[in-house]
Protein backbone atom coordinates (compact mmCIF):
# COMPACT_ATOMS: atom_id res chain seq x y z
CA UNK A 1 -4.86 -39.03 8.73
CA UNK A 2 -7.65 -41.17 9.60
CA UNK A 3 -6.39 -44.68 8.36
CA UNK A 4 -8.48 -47.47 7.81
CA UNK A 5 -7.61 -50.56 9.14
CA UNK A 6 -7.97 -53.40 6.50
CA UNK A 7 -5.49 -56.34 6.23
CA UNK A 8 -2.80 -54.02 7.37
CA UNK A 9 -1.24 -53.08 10.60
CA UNK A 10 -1.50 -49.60 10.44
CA UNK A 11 -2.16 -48.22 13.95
CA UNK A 12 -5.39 -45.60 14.26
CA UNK A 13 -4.72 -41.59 15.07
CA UNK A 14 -6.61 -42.54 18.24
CA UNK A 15 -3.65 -45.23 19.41
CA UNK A 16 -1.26 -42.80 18.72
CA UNK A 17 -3.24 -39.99 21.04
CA UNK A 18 -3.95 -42.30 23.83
CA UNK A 19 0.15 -43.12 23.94
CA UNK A 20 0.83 -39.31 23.75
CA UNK A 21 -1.49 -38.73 26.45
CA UNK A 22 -0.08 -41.57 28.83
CA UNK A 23 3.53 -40.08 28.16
CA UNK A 24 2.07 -36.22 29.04
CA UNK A 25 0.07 -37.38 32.36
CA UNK A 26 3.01 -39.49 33.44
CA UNK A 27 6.22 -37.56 32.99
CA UNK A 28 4.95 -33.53 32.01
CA UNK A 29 7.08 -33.26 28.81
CA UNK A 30 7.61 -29.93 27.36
CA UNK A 31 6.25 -31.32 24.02
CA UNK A 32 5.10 -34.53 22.62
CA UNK A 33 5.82 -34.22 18.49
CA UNK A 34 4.79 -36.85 15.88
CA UNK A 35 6.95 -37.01 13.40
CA UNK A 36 8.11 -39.65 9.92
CA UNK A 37 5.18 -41.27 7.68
CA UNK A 38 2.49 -41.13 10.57
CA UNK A 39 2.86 -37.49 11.05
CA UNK A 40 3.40 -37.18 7.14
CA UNK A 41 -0.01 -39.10 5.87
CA UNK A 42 2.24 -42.17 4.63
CA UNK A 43 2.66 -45.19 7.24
CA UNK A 44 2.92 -48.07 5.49
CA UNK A 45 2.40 -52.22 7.20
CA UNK A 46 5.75 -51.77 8.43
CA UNK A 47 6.22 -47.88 9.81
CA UNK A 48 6.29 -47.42 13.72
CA UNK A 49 5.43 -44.15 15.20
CA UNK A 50 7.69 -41.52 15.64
CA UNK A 51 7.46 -39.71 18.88
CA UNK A 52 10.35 -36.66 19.63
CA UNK A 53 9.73 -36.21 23.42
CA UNK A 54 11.30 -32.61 24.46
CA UNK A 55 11.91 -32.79 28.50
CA UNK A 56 14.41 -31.79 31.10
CA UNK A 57 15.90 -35.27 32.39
CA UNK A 58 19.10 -36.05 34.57
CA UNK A 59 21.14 -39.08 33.33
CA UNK A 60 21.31 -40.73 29.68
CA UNK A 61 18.65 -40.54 27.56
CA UNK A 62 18.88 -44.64 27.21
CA UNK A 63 17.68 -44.95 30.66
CA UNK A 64 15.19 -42.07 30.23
CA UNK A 65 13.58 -43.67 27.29
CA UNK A 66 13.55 -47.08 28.62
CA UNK A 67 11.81 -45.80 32.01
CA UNK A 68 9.30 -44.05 29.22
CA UNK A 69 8.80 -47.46 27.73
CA UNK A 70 8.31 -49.22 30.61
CA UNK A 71 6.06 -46.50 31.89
CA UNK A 72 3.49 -46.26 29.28
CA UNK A 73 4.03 -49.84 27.11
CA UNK A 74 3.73 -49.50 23.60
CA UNK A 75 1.48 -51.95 22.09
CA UNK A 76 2.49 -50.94 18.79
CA UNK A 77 6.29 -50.15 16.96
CA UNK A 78 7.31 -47.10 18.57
CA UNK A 79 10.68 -44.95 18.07
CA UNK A 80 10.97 -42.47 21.68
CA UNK A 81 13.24 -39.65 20.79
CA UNK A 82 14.00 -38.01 23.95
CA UNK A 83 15.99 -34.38 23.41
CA UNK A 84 16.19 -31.92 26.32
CA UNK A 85 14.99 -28.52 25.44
CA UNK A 86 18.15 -26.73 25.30
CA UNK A 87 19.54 -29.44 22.88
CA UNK A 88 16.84 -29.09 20.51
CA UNK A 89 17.54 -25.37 19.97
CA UNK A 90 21.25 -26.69 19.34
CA UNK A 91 20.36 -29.22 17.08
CA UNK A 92 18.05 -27.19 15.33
CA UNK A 93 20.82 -24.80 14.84
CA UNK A 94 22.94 -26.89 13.49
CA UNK A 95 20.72 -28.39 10.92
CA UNK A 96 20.05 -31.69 12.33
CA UNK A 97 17.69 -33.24 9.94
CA UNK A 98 15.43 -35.42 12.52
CA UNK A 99 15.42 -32.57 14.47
CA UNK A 100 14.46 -30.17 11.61
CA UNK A 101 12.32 -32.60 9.70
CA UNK A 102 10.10 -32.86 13.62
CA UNK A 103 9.68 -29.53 13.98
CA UNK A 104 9.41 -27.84 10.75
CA UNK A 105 7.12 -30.91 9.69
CA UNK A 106 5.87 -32.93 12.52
CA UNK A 107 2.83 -32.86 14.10
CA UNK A 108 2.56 -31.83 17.85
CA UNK A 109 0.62 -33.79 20.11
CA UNK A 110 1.37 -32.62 23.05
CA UNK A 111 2.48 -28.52 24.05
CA UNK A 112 2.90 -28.26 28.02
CA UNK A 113 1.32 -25.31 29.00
CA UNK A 114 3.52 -22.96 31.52
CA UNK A 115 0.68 -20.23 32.65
């Protein structure tokens, strides 16, 4: 997934590591999963990049994506998708396709490790 950068906008696997990596160091997700045409192989000039950030968070998950944004500034389209862990096992559950699609077909960037 290496794309080359010609007339287009298409942003560089490296771009979307170094976000990934900002969002891990500052706010210890459970898991950082790329997901849509980025994770899939087919961004086109106007895809952004799908991010499904699984963390424990108090309040609404406006406010806890917006304190991601301002955190880490995107310099590129981005989507944050913030889910708590226990309501991704729900979702998945019941079938929700972003959900599903994510995990079944996204790529993960980012696995906190609990040892």
């Amino acid at each position: 997934m290496n794309h080359t950068l010609t007339a287009s906008r298409l942003i560089n696997d490296c771009q979307i590591e170094a976000l990934s990596k900002q969002i891990a160091e500052k706010f210890s997700p459970e898991k950082i999963i790329l997901f849509g045409s980025y994770a899939y192989g087919v961004p086109h000039d106007s895809s952004d990049v799908d991010l499904l950030i699984v963390m424990e968070f108090t309040g609404r998950k406006l406010e806890k994506r917006m304190e991601i944004w301002r955190q880490v500034q995107p310099t590129f389209a981005t989507d944050l998708i913030i889910r708590s862990p226990s309501e991704m096992i729900w979702r998945y559950e019941q079938f929700d396709p972003l959900v599903r699609n994510a995990v079944d077909f996204g790529k993960v960037l980012y696995e906190r490790n609990n040892s």
